[in-house]
C-alpha atoms as a PDB file:
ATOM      1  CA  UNK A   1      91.120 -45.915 -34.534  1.00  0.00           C
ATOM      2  CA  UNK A   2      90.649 -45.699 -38.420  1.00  0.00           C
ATOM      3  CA  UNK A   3      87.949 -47.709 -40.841  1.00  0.00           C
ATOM      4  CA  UNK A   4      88.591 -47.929 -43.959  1.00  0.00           C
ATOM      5  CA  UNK A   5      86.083 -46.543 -46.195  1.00  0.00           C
ATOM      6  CA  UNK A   6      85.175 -46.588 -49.936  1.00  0.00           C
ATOM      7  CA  UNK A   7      86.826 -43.875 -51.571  1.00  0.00           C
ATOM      8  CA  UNK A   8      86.669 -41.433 -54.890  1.00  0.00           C
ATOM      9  CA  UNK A   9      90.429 -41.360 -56.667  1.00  0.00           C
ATOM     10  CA  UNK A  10      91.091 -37.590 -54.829  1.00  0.00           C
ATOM     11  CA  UNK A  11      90.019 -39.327 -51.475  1.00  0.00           C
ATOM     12  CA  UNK A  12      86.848 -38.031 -50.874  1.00  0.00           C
ATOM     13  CA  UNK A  13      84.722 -40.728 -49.018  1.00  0.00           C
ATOM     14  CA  UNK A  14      81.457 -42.680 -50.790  1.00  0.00           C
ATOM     15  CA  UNK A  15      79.526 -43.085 -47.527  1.00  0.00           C
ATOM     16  CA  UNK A  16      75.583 -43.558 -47.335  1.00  0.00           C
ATOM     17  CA  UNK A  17      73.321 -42.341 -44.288  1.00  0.00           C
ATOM     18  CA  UNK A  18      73.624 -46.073 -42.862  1.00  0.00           C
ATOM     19  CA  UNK A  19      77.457 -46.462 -43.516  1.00  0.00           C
ATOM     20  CA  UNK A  20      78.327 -43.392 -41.408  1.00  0.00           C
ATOM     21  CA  UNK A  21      75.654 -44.313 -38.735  1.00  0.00           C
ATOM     22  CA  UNK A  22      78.248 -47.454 -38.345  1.00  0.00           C
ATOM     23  CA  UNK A  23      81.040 -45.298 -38.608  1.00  0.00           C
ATOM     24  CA  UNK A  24      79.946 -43.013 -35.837  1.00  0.00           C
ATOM     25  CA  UNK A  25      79.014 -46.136 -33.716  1.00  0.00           C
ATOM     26  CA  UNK A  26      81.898 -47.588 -33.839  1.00  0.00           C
ATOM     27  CA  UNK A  27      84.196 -44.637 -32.799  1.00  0.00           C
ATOM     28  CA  UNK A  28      81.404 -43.818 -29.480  1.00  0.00           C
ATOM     29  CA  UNK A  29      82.163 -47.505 -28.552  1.00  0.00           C
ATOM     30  CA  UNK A  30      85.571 -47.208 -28.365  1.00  0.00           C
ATOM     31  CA  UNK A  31      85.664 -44.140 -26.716  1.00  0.00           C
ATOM     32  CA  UNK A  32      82.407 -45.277 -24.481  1.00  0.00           C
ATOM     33  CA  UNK A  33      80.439 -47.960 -24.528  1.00  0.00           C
ATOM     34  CA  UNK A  34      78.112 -46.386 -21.949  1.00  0.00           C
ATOM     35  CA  UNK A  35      77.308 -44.055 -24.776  1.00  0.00           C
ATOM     36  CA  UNK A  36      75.222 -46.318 -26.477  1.00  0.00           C
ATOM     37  CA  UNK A  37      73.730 -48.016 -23.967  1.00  0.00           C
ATOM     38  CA  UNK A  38      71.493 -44.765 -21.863  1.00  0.00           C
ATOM     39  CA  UNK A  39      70.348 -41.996 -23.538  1.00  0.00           C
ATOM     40  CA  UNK A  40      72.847 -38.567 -22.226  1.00  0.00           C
ATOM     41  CA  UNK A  41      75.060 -36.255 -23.708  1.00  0.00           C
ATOM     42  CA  UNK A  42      78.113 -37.136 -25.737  1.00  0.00           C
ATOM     43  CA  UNK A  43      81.066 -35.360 -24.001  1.00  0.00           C
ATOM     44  CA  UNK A  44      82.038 -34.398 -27.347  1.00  0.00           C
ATOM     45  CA  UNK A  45      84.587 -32.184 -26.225  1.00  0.00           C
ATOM     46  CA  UNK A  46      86.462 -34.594 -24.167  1.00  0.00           C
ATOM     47  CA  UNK A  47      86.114 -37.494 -27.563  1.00  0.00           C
ATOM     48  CA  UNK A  48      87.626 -34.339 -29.446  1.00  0.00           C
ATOM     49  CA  UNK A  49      90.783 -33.264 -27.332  1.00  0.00           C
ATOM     50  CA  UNK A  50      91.299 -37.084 -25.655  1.00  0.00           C
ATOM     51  CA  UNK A  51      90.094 -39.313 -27.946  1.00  0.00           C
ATOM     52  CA  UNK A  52      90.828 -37.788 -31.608  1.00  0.00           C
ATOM     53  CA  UNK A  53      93.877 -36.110 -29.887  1.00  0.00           C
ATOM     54  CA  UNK A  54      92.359 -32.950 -31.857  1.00  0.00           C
ATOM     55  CA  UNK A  55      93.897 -29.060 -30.348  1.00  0.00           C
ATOM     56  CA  UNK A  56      90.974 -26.948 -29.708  1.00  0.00           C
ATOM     57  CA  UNK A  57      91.248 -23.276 -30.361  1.00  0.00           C
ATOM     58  CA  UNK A  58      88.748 -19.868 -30.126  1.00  0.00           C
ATOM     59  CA  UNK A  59      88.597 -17.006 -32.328  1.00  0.00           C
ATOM     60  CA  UNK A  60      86.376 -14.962 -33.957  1.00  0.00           C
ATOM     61  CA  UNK A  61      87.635 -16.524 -37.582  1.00  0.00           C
ATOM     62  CA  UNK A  62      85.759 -13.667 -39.232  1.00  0.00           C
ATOM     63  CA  UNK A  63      84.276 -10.812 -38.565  1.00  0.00           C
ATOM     64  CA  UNK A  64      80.563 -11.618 -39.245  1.00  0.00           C
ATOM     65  CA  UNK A  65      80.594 -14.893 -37.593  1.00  0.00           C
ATOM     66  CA  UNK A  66      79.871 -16.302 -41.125  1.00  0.00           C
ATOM     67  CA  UNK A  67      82.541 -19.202 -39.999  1.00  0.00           C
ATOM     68  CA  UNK A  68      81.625 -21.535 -36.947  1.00  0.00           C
ATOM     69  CA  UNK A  69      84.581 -23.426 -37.047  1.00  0.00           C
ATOM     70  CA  UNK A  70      87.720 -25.091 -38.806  1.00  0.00           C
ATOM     71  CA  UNK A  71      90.317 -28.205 -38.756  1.00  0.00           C
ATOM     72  CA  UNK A  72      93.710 -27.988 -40.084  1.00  0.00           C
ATOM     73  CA  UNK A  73      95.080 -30.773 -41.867  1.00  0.00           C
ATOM     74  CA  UNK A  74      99.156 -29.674 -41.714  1.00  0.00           C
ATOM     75  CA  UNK A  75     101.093 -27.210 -39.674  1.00  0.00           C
ATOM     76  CA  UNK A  76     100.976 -23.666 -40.757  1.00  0.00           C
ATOM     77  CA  UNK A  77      99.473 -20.163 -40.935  1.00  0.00           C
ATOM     78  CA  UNK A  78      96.092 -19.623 -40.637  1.00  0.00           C
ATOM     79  CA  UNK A  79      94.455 -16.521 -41.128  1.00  0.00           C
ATOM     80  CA  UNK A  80      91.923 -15.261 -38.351  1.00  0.00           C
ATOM     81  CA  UNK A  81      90.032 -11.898 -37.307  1.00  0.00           C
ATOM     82  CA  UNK A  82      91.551 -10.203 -34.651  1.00  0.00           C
ATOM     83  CA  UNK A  83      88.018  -8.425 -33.204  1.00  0.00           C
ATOM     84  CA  UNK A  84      89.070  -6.465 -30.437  1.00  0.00           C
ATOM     85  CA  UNK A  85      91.670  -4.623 -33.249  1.00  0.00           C
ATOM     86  CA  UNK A  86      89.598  -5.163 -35.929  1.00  0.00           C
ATOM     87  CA  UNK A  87      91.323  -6.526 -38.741  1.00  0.00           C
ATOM     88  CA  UNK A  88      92.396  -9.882 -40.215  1.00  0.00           C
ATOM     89  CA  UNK A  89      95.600 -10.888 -38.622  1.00  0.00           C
ATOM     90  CA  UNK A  90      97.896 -14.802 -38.798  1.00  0.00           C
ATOM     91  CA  UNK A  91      98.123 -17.361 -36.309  1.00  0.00           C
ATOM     92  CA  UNK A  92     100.245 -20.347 -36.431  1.00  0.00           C
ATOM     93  CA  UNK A  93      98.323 -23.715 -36.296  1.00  0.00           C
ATOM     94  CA  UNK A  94      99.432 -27.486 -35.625  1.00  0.00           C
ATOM     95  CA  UNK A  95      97.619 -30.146 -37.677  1.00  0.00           C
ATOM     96  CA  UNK A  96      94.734 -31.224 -36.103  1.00  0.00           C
ATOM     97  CA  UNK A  97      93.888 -28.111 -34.657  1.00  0.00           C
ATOM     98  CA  UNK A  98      90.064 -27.461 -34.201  1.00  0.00           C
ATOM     99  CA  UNK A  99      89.080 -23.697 -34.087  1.00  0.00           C
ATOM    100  CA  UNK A 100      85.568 -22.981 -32.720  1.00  0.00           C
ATOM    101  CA  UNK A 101      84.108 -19.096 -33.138  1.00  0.00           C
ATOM    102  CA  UNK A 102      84.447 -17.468 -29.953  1.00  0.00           C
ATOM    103  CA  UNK A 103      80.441 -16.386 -31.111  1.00  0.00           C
ATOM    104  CA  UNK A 104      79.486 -19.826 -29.774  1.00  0.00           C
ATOM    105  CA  UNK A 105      80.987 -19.779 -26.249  1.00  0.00           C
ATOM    106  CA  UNK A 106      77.821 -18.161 -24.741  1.00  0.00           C
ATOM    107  CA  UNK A 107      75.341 -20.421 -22.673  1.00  0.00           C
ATOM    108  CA  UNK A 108      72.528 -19.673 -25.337  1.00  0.00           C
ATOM    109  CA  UNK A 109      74.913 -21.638 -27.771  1.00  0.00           C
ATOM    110  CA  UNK A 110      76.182 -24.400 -25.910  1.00  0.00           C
ATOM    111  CA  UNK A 111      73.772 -26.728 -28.668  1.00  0.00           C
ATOM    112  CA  UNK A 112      75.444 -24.968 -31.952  1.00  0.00           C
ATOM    113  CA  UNK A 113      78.727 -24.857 -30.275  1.00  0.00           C
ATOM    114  CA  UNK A 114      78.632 -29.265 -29.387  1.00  0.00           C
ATOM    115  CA  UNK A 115      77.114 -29.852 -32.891  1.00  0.00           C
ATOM    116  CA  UNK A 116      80.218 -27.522 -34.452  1.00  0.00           C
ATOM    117  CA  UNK A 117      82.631 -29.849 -32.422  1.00  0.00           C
ATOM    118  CA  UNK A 118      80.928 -32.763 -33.306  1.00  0.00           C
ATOM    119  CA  UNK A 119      81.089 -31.294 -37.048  1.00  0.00           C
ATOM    120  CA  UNK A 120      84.368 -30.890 -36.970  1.00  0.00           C
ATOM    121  CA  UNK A 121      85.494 -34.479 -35.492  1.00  0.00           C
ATOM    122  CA  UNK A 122      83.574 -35.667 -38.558  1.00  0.00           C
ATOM    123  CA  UNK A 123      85.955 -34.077 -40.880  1.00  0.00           C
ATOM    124  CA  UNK A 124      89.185 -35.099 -39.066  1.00  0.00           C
ATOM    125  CA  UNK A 125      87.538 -38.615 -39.008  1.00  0.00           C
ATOM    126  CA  UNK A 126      86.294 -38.731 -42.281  1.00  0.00           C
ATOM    127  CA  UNK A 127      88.501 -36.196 -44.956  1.00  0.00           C
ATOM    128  CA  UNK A 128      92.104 -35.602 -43.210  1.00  0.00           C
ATOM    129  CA  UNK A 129      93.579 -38.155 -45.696  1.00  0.00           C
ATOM    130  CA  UNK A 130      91.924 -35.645 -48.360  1.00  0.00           C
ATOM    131  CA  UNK A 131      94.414 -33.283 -47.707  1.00  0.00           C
ATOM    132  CA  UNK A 132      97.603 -35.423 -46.674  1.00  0.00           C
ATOM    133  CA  UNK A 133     100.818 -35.354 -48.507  1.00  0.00           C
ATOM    134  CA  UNK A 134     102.770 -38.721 -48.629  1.00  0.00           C
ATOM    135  CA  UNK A 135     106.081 -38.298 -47.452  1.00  0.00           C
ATOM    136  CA  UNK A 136     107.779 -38.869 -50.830  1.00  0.00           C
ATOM    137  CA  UNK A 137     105.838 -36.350 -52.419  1.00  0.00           C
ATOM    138  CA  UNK A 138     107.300 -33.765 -50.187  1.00  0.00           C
ATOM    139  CA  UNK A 139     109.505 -31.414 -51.112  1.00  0.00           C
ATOM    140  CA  UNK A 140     111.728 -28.583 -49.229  1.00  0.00           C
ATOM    141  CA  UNK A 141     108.842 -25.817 -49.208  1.00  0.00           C
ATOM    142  CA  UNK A 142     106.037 -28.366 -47.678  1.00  0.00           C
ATOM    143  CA  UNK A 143     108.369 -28.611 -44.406  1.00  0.00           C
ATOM    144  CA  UNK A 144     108.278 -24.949 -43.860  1.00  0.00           C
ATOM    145  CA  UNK A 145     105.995 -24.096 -41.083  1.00  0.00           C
ATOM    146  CA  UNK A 146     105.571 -21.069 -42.552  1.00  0.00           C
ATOM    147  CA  UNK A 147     103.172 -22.250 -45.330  1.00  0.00           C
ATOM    148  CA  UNK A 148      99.278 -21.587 -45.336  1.00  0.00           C
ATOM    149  CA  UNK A 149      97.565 -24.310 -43.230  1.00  0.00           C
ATOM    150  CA  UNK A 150      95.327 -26.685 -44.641  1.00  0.00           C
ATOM    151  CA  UNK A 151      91.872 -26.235 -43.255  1.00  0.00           C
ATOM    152  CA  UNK A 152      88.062 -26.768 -44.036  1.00  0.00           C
ATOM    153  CA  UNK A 153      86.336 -23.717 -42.813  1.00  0.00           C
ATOM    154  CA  UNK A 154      82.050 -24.852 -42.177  1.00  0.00           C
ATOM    155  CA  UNK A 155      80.011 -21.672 -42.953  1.00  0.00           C
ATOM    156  CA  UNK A 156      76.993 -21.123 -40.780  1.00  0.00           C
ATOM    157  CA  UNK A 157      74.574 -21.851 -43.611  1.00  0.00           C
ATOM    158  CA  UNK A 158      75.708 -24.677 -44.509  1.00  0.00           C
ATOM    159  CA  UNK A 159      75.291 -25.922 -40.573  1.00  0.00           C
ATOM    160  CA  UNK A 160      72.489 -28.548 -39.085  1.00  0.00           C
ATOM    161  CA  UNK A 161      69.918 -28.634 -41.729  1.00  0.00           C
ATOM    162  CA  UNK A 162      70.268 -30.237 -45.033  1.00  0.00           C
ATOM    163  CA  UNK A 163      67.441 -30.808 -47.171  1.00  0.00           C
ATOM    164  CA  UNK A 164      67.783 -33.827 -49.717  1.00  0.00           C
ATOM    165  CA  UNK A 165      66.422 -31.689 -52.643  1.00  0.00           C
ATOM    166  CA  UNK A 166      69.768 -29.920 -52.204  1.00  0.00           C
ATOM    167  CA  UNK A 167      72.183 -30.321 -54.938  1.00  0.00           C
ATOM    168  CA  UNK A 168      75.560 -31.391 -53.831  1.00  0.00           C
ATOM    169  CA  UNK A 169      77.530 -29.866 -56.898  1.00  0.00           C
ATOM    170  CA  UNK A 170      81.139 -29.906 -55.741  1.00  0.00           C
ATOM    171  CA  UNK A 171      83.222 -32.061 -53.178  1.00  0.00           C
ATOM    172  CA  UNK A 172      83.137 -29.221 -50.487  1.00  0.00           C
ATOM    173  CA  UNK A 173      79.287 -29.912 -50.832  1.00  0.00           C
ATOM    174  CA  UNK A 174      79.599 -33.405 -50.309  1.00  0.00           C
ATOM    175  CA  UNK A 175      82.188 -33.149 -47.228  1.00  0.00           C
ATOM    176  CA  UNK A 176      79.812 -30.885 -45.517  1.00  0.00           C
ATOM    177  CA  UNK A 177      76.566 -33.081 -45.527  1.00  0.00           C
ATOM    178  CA  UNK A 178      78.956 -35.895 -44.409  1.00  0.00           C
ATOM    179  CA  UNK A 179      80.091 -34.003 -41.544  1.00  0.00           C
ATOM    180  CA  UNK A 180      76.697 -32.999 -40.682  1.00  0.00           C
ATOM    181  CA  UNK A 181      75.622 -36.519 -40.526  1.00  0.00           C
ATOM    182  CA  UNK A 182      78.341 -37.285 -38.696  1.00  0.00           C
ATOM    183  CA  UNK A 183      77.508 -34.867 -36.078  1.00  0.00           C
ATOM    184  CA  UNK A 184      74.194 -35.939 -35.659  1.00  0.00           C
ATOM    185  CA  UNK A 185      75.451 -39.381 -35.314  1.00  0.00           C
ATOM    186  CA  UNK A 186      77.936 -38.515 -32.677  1.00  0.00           C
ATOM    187  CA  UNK A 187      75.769 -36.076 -29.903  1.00  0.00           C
ATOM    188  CA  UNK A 188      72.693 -38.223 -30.866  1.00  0.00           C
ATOM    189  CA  UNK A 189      73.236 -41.793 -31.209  1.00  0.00           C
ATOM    190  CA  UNK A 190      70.985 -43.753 -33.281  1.00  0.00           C
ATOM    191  CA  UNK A 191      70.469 -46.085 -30.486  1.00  0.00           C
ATOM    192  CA  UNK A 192      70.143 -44.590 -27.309  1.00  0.00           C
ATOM    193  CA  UNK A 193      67.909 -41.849 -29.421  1.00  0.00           C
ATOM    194  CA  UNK A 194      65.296 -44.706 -30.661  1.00  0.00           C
ATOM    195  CA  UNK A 195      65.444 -45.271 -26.697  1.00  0.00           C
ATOM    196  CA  UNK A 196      64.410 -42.003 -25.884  1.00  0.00           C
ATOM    197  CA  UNK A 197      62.315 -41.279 -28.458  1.00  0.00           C
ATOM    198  CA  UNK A 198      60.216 -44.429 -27.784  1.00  0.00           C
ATOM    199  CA  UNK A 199      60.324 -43.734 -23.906  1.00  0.00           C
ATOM    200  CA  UNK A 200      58.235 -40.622 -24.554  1.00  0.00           C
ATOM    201  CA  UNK A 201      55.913 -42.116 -26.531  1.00  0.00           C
ATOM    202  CA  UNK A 202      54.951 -44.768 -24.324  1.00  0.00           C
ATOM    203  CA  UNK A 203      54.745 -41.934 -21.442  1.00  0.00           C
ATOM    204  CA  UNK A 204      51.929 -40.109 -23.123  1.00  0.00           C
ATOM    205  CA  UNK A 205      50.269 -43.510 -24.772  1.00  0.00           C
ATOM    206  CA  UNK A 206      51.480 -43.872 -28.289  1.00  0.00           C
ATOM    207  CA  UNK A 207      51.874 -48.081 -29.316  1.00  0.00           C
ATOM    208  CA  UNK A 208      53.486 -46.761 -32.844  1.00  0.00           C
ATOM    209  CA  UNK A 209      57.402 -46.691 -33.368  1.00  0.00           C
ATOM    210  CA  UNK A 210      56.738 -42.934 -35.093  1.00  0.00           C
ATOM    211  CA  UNK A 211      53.954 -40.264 -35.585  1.00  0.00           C
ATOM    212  CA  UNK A 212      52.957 -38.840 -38.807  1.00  0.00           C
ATOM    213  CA  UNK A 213      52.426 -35.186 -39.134  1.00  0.00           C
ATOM    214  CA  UNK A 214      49.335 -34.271 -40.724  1.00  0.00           C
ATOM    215  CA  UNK A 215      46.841 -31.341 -40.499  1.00  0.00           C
ATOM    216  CA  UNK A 216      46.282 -31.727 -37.062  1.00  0.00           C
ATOM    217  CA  UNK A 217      47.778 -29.174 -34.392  1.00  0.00           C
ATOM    218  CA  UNK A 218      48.315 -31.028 -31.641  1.00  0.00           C
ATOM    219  CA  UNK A 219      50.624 -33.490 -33.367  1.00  0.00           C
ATOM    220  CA  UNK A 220      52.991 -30.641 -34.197  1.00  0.00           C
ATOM    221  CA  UNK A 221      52.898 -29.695 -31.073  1.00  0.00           C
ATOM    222  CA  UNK A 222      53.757 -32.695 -29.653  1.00  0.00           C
ATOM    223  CA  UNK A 223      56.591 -32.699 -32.191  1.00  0.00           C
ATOM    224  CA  UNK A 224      57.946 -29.688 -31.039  1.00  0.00           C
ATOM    225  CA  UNK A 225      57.491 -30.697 -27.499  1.00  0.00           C
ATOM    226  CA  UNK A 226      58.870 -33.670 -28.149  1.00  0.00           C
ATOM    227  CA  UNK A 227      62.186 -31.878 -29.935  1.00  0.00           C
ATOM    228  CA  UNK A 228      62.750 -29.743 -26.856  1.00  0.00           C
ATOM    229  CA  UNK A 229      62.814 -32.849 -24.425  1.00  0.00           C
ATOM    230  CA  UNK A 230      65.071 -34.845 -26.582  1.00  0.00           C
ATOM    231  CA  UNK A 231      67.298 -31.612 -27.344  1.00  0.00           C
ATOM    232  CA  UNK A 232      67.632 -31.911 -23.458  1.00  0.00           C
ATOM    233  CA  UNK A 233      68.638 -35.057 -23.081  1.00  0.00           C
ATOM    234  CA  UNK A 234      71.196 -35.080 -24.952  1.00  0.00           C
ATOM    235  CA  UNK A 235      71.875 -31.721 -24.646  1.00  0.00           C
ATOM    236  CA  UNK A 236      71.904 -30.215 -28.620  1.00  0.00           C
ATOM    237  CA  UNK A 237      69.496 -27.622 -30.140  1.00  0.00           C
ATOM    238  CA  UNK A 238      66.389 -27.973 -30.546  1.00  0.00           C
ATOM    239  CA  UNK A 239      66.800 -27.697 -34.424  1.00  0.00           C
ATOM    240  CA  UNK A 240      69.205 -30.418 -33.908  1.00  0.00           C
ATOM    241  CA  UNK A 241      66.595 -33.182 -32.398  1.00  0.00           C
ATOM    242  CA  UNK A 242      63.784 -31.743 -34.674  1.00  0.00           C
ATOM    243  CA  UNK A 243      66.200 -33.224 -37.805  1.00  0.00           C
ATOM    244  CA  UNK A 244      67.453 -35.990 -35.968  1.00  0.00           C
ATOM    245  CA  UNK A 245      63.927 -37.120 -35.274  1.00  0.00           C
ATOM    246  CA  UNK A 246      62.681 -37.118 -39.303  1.00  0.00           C
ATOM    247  CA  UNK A 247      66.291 -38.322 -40.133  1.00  0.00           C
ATOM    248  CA  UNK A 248      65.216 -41.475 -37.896  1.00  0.00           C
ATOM    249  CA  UNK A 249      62.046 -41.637 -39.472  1.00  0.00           C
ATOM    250  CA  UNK A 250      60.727 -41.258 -35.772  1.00  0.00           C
ATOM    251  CA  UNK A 251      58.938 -38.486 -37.435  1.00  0.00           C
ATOM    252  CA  UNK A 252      57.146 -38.531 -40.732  1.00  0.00           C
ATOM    253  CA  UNK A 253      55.613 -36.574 -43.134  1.00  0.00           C
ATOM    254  CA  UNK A 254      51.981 -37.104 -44.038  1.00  0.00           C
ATOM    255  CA  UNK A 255      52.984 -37.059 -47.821  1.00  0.00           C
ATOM    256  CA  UNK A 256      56.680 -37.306 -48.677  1.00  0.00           C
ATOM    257  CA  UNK A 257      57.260 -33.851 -49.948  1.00  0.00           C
ATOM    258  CA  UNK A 258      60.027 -32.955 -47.068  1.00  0.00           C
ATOM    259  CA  UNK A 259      62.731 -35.421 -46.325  1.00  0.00           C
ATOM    260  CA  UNK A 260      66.644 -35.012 -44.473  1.00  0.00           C
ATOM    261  CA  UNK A 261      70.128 -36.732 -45.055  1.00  0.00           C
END
């Protein structure tokens, strides 16, 4: 599947919260339509290997777990840490290969580790044609396998939360909150979310579409309550659903000082 999207003259995507919502929905229905009918998990993994037709590899990438994961956009050599040696050491790649830290492979990760999947289906969805050569524009060195792969590494800083006041200087920048977004839109539906977020309202008596934080404790805690029941729904972190929720303006703030992409 590909949609053609508005794009800047180096190929970098012009995409607003609401186009990549569509985006997003569009891909789950063709993969599922069940997705976005019931609030559950996205098998993200199995849209990633079976659907995208993306190759999933593990590695520590570096050696502070700075990197959560990559995609490669060519065949090539890609440089890895080799922890049980320790030292840097080079791996050949295929494009379309998705390389997830081996960090996130524990069961206390399983949220970070779907969102970094999710992350990185965004950028093979949304950027790959960012870094593809035409074939008439090859030459004899771009055939050789033997060339350094093509890849957008994600940093752990930059993962999950975005605030708006951020200032998205460079392309990189850009490509990163769009992923993001993408991620969100992918293991948490806009629609089956709504669904679930509205479900739990109704359970404990709420007739309003959203609650507004103010002073008062016991809405926070219901916010936080109510972050930890969606983040098991659909199976994410509870960071995750806590963005997803303001991001959906399920949740607002009692004066607009804080807002999320």
């Amino acid at each position: 599947m590909h949609i053609e999207v508005k794009r800047k003259s180096n190929g970098l995507p012009v995409l607003s919260k609401g186009d990549i919502e569509e985006i997003a929905e569009a891909y789950l229905g063709d993969f599922d339509s069940k997705i976005l009918e019931k609030p559950m998990p996205t098998p993200i993994e199995e849209f990633l290997e079976n659907y995208l037709h993306l190759e999933v590899d593990y590695a520590d990438i570096t050696p502070d777990g700075s990197v959560l994961g990559l995609t490669t956009f060519n065949n090539g050599i890609l440089t890895v840490y080799d922890l049980e040696k320790d030292k840097y050491k080079d791996i050949y790649v295929k494009k379309g290969t998705v390389v997830i830290n081996n960090g996130l492979l524990t069961e206390d990760q399983e949220g970070r580790c779907r969102f970094t999947n999710a992350h990185e289906c965004g950028h093979w969805m949304l950027h790959r044609e960012m870094f593809e050569t035409h074939e008439d524009q090859l030459n004899i060195f771009d055939m050789l396998d033997n060339e350094e792969a093509k890849s957008i590494k994600c940093l752990r800083r930059s993962f999950e939360d975005y605030p708006e006041k951020r200032t998205f200087k460079t392309d990189n920048d850009w490509m990163e909150w769009q992923a993001n977004y993408t991620s969100s839109c992918l293991i948490m539906p806009k629609k089956t979310f709504i669904i679930a977020a509205q479900n739990i309202f109704k359970e404990v008596g709420i007739g309003d579409d959203y609650i507004t934080l103010d002073r008062d404790f016991d809405t926070y805690e219901f916010a936080n309550d109510m972050s930890r029941e969606l983040a098991g729904i659909f199976n994410v972190s509870i960071q995750a659903a806590s963005i997803r929720l303001r991001q959906l303006k399920l949740v607002r703030e009692e004066t607009a000082q804080l807002a999320y992409c």
